[in-house]
C-alpha atoms as a PDB file:
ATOM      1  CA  UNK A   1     132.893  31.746   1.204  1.00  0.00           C
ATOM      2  CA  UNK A   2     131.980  34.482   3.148  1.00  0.00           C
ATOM      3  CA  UNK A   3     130.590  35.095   6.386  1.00  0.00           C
ATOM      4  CA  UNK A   4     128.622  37.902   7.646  1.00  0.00           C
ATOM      5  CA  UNK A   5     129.169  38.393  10.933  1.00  0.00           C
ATOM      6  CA  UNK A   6     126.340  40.354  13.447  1.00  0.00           C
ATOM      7  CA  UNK A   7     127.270  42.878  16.164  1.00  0.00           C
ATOM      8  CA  UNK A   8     127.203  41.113  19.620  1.00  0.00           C
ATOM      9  CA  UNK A   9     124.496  41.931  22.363  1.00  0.00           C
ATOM     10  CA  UNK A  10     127.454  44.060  24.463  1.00  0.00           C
ATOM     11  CA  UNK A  11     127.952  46.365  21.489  1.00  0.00           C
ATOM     12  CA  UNK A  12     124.518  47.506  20.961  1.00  0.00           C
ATOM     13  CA  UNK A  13     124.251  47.702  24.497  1.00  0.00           C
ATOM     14  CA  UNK A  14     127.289  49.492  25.201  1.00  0.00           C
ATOM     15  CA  UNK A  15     126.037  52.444  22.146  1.00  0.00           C
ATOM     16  CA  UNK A  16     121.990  52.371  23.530  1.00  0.00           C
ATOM     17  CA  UNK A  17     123.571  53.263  27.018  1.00  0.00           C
ATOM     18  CA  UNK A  18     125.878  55.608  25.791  1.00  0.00           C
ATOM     19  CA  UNK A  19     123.508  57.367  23.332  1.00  0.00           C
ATOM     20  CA  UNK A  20     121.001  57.422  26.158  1.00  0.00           C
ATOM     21  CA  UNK A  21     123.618  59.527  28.635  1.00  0.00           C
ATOM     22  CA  UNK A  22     124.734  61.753  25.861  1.00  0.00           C
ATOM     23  CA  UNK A  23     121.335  62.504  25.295  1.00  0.00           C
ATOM     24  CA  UNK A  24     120.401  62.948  29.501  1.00  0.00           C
ATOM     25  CA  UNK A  25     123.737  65.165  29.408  1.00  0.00           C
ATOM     26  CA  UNK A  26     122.745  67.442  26.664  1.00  0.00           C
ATOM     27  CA  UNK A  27     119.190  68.183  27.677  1.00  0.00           C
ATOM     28  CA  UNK A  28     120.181  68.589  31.177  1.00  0.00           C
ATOM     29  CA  UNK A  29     122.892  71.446  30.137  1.00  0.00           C
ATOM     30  CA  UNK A  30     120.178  72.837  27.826  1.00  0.00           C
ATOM     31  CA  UNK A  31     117.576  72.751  30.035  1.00  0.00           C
ATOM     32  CA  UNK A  32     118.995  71.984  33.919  1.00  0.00           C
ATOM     33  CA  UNK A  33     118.318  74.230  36.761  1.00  0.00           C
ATOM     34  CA  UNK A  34     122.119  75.117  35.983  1.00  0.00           C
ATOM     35  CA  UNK A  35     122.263  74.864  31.789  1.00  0.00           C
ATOM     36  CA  UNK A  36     121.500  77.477  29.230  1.00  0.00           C
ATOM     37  CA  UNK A  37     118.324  78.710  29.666  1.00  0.00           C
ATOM     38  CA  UNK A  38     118.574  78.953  33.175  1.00  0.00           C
ATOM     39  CA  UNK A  39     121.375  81.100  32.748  1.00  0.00           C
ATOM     40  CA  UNK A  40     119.543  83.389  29.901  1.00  0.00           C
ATOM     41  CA  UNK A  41     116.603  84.112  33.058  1.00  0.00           C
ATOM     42  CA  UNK A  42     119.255  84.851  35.449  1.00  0.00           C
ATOM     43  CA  UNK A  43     121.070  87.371  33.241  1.00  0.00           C
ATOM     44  CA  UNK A  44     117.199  89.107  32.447  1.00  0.00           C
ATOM     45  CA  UNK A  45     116.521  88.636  36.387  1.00  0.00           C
ATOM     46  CA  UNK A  46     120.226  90.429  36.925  1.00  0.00           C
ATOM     47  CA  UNK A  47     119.210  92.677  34.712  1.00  0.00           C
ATOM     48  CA  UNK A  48     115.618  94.118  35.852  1.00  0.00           C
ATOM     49  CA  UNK A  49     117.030  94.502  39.350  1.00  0.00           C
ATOM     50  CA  UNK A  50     119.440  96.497  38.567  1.00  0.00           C
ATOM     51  CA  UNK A  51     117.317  98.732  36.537  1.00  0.00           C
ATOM     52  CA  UNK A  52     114.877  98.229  39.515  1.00  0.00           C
ATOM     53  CA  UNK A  53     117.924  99.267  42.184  1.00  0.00           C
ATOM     54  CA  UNK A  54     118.580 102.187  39.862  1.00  0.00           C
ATOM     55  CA  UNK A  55     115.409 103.606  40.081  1.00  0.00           C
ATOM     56  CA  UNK A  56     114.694 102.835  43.962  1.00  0.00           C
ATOM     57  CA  UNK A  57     118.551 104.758  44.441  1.00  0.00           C
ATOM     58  CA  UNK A  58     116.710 107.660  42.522  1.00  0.00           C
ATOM     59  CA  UNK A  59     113.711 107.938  45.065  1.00  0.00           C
ATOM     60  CA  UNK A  60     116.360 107.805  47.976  1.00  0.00           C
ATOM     61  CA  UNK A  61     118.320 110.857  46.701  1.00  0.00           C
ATOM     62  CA  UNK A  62     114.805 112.606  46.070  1.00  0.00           C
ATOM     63  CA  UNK A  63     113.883 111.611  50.084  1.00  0.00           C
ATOM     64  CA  UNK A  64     117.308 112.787  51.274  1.00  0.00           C
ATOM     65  CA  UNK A  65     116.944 115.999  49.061  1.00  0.00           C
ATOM     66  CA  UNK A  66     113.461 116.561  50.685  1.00  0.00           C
ATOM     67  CA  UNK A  67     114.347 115.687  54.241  1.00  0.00           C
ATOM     68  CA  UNK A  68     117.777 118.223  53.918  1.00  0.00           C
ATOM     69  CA  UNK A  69     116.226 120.704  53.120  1.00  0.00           C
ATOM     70  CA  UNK A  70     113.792 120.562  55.365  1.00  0.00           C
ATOM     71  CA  UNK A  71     116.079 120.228  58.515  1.00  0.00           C
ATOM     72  CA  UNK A  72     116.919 122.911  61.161  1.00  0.00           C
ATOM     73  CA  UNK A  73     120.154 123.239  59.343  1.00  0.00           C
ATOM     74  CA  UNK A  74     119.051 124.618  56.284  1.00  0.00           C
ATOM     75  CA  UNK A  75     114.954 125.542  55.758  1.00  0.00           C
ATOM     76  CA  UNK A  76     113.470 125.699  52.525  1.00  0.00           C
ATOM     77  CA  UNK A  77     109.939 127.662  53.335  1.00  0.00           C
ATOM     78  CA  UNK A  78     108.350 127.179  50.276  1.00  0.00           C
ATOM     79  CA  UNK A  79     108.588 123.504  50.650  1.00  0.00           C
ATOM     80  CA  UNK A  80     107.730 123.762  54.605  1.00  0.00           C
ATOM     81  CA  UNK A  81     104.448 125.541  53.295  1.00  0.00           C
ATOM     82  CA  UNK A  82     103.641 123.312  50.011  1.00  0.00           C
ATOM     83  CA  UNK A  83     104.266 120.532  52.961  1.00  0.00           C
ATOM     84  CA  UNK A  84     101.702 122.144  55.666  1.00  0.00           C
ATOM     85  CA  UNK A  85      99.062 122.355  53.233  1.00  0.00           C
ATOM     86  CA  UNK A  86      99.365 118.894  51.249  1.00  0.00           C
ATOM     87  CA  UNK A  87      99.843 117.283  54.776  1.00  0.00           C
ATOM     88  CA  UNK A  88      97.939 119.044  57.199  1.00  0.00           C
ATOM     89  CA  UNK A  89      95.746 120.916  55.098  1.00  0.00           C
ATOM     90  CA  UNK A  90      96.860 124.277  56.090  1.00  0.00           C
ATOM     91  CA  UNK A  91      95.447 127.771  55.187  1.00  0.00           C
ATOM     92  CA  UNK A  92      96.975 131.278  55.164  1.00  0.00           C
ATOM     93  CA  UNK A  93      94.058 133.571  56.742  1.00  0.00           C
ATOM     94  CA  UNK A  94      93.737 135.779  53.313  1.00  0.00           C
ATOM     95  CA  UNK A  95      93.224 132.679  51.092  1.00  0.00           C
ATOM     96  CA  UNK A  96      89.720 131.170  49.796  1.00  0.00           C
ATOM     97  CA  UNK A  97      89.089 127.619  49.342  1.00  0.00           C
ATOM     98  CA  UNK A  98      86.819 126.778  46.477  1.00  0.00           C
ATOM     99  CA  UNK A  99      85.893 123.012  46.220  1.00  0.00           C
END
């Protein structure tokens, strides 16, 4: 004769449990503030910046170029003049303004 024996209470419990945390584990290293995608926006995030910083470094060696040469130690006129009449609006007395 035989018998066919059915898997205690405590078994299926212990797998539901365990199936349940593997799962909770998984998505949260998928999809946690610290898992996989979260590291995939970071590394774009890292990335834009940098291209961002490049750029911005770009406009500060265009400034410094500008401001050097405009300093006592070294003049450039034909910026100090392209300067005077963008800024100020500035005329030479033999020039005509048409508008």
């Amino acid at each position: 004769m035989s018998r066919t024996t059915r898997p205690s209470f405590g078994t299926l419990l212990f797998f539901a449990v365990s199936f349940a945390l593997s799962t909770y584990f998984t998505f949260a290293a998928v999809q946690g503030d610290f898992g996989l995608f979260r590291r995939v926006e970071i590394a774009a995030e890292r990335d834009m910046l940098s291209r961002k910083l490049t750029e911005l470094q770009g406009q500060i060696d265009q400034m410094e170029n500008l401001t050097q040469r405009l300093s006592d130690d070294f003049l450039d006129l034909d910026l100090l003049d392209e300067q005077a009449r963008s800024v100020l609006g500035l005329l030479r007395s033999d020039e005509i303004v048409i508008r």
